[in-house]
C-alpha atoms as a PDB file:
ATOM      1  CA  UNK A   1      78.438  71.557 100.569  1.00  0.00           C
ATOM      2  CA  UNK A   2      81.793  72.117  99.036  1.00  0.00           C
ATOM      3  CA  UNK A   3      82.268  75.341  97.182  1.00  0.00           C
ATOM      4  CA  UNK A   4      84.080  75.916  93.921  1.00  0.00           C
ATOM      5  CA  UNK A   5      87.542  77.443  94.057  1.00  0.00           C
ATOM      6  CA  UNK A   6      88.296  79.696  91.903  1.00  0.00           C
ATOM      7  CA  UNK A   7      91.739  80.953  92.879  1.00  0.00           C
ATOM      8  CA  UNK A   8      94.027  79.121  95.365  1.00  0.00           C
ATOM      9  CA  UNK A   9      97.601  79.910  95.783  1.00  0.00           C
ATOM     10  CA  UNK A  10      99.140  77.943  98.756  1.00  0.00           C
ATOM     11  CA  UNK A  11     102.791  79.751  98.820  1.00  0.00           C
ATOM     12  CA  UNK A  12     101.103  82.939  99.621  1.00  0.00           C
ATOM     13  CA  UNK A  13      97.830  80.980 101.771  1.00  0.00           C
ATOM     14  CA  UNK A  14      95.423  82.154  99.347  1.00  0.00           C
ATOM     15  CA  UNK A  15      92.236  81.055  98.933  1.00  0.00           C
ATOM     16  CA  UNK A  16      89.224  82.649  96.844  1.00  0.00           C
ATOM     17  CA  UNK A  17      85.568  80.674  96.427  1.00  0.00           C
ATOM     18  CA  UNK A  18      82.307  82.572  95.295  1.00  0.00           C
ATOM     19  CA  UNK A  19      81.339  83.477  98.861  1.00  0.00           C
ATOM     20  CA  UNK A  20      84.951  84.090 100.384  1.00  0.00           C
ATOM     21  CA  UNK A  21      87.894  85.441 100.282  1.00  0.00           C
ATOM     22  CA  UNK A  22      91.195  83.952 102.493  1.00  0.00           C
ATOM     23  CA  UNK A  23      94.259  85.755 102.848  1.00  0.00           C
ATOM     24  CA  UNK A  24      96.197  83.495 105.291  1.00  0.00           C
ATOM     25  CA  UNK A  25      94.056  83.965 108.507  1.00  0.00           C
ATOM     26  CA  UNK A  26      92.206  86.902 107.421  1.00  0.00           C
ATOM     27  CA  UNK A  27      88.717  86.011 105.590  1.00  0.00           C
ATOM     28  CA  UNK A  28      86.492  88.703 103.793  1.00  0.00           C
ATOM     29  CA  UNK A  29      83.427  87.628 102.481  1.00  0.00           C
ATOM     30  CA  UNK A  30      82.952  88.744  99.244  1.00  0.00           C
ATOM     31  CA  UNK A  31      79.877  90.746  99.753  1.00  0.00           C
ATOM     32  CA  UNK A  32      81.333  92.983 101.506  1.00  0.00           C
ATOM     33  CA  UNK A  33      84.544  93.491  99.365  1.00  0.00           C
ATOM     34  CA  UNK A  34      84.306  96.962  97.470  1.00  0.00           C
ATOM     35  CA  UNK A  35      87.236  96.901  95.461  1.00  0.00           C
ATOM     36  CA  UNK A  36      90.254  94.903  94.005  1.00  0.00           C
ATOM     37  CA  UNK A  37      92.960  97.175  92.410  1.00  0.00           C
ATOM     38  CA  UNK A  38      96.380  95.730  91.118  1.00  0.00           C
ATOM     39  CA  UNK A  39      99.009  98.399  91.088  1.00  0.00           C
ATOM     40  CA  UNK A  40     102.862  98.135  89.968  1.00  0.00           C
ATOM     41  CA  UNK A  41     105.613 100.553  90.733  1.00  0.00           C
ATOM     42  CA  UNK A  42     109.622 100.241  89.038  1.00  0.00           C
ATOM     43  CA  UNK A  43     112.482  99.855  91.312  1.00  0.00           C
ATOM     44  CA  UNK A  44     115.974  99.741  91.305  1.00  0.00           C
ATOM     45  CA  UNK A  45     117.516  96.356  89.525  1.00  0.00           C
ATOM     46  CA  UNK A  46     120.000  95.074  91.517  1.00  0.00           C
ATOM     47  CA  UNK A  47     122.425  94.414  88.607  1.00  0.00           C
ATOM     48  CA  UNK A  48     121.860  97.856  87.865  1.00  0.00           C
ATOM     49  CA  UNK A  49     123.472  98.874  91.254  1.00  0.00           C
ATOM     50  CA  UNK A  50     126.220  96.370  91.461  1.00  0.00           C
ATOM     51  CA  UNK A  51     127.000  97.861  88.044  1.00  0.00           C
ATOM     52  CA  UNK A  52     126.457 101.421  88.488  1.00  0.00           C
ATOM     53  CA  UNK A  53     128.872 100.999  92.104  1.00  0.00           C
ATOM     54  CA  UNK A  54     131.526  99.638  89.881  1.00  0.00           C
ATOM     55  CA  UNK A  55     131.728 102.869  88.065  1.00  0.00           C
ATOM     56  CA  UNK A  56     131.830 104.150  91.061  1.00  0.00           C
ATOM     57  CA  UNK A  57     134.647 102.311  92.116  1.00  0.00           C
ATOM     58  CA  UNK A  58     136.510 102.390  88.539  1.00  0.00           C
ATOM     59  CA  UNK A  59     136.611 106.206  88.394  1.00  0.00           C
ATOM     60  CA  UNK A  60     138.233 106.582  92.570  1.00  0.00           C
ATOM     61  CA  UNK A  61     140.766 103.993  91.151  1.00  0.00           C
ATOM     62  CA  UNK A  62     141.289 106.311  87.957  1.00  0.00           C
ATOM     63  CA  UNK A  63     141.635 109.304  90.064  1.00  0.00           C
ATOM     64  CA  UNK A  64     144.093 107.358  93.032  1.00  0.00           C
ATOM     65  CA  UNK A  65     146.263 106.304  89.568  1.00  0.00           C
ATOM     66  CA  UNK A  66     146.295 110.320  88.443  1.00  0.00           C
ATOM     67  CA  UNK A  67     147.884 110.904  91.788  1.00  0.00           C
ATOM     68  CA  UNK A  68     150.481 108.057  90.890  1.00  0.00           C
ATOM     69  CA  UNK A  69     152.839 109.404  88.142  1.00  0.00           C
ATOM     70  CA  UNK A  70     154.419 105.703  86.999  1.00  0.00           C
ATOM     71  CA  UNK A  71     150.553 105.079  85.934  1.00  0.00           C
ATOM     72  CA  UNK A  72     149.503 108.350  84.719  1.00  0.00           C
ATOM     73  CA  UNK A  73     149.327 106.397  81.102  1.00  0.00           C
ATOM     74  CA  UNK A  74     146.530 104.017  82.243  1.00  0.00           C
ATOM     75  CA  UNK A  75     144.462 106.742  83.285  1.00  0.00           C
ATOM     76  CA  UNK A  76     142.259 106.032  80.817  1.00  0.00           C
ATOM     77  CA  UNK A  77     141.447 103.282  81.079  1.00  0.00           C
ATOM     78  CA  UNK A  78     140.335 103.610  84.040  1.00  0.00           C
ATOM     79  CA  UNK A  79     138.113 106.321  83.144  1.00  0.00           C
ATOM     80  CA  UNK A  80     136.978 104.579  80.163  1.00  0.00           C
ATOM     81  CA  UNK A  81     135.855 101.307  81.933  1.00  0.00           C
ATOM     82  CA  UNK A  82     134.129 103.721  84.696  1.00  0.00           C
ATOM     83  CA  UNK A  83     132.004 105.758  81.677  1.00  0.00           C
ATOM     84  CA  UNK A  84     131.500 102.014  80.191  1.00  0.00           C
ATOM     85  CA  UNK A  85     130.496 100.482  83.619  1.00  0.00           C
ATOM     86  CA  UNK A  86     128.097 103.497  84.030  1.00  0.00           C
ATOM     87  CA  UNK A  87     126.513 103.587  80.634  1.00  0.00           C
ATOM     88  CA  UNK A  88     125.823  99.629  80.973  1.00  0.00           C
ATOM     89  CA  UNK A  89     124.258 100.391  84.258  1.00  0.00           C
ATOM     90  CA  UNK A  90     121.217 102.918  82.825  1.00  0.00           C
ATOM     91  CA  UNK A  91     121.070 100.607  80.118  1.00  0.00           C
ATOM     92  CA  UNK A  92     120.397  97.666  82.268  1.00  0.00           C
ATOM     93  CA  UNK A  93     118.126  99.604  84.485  1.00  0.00           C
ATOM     94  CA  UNK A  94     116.231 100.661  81.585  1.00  0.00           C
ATOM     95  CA  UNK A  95     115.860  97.370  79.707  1.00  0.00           C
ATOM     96  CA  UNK A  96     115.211  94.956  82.385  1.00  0.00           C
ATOM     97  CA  UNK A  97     113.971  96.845  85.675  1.00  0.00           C
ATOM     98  CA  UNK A  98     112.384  95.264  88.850  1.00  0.00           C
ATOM     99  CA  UNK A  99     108.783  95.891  89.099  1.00  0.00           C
ATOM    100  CA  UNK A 100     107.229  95.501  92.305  1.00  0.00           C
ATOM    101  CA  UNK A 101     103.029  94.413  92.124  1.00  0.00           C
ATOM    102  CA  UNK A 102     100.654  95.816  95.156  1.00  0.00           C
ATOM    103  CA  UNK A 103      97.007  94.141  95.286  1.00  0.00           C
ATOM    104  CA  UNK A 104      94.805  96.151  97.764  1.00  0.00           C
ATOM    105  CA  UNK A 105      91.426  94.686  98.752  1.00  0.00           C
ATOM    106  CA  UNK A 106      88.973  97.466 100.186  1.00  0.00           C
ATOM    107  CA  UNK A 107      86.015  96.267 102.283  1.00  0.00           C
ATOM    108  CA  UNK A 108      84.049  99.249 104.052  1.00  0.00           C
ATOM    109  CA  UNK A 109      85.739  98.812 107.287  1.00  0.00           C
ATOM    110  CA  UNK A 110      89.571  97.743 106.477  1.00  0.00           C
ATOM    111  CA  UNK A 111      92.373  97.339 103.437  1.00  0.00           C
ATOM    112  CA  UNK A 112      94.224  94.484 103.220  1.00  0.00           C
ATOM    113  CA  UNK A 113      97.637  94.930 100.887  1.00  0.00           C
ATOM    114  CA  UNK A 114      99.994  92.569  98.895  1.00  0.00           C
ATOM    115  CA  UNK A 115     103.279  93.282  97.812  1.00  0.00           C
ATOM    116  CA  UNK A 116     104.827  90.569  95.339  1.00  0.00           C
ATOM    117  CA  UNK A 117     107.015  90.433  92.464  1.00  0.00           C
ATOM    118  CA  UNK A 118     104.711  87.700  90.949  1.00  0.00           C
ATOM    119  CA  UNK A 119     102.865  89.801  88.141  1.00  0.00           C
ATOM    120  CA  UNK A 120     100.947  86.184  86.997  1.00  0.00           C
ATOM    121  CA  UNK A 121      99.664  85.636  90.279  1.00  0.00           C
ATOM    122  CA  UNK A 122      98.212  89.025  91.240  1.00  0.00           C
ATOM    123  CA  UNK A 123      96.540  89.351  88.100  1.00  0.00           C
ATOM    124  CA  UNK A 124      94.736  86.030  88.142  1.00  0.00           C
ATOM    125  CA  UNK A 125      94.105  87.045  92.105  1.00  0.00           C
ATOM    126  CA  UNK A 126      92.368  90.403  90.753  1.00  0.00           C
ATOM    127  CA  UNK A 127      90.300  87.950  88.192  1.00  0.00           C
ATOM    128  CA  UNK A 128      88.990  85.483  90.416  1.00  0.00           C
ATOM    129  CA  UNK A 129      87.693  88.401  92.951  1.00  0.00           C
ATOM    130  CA  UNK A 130      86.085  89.983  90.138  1.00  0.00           C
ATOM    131  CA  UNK A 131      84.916  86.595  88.594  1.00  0.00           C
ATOM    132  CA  UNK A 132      83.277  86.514  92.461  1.00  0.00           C
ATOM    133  CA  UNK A 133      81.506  89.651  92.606  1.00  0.00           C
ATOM    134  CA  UNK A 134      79.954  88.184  88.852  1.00  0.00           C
ATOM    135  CA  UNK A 135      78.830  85.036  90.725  1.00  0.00           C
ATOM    136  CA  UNK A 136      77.701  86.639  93.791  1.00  0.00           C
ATOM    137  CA  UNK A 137      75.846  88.847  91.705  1.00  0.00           C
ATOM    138  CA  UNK A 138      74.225  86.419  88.978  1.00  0.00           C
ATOM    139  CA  UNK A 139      73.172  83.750  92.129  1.00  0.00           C
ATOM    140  CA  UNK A 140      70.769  86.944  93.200  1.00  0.00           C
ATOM    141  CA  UNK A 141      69.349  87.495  89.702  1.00  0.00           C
END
């Protein structure tokens, strides 16, 4: 008898029916599953560094043309594009950071954990588990 799928996500080898749960090569039946949790943590945008090591970069460049007296007049603007570089790189940070997603499964006797950056996907992971527990629990009813 084939069993309904409620979640399947083949880039990641996921698999989720009423009865079980397939993670790759690792299978937990559902039964035994205590709890789904979907976490998220912020991290460092990568734009955000590039930008942010610019600065860096601009202000050792203003401070090697200090040293230099034929460019001592262009000193700032080299300090002005290093404040600028800097200022776009918290603002960057701050309106488009990374966010990294963790799914842990808990079964009595192990944890199995998911990092992606796929917010849709975890999400819709965490629903069909919990849409499992409801059919598990409503076939026993």
């Amino acid at each position: 008898m084939q069993e309904n799928v409620l979640f399947h996500d083949a880039h990641h080898e996921i698999s989720i029916t009423p009865s079980v749960a397939r993670f790759g090569a690792i299978s937990y039946q559902v039964s035994n599953i205590c709890s789904a949790v979907v976490s998220y943590e912020r991290k460092l945008n990568g734009v955000a560094i590039f930008l942010f090591i610019a600065s860096l970069v601009a202000a050792l460049v203003s401070y090697l043309i200090y040293q230099d007296l034929r460019f001592q007049p262009y000193i700032m603007h080299g300090i002005g594009t290093s404040i600028a570089l800097l200022i776009a790189s918290m603002l960057w940070q701050h309106i488009r950071p990374r966010y990294e997603y963790r799914f842990v499964l808990k079964t009595a006797s192990d944890t199995h954990v998911m990092v992606t950056n796929d917010r849709e996907m975890v999400y819709r992971l965490k629903t069909a588990i919990e849409e499992a527990f409801t059919l598990r629990h409503s076939s026993f009813q």
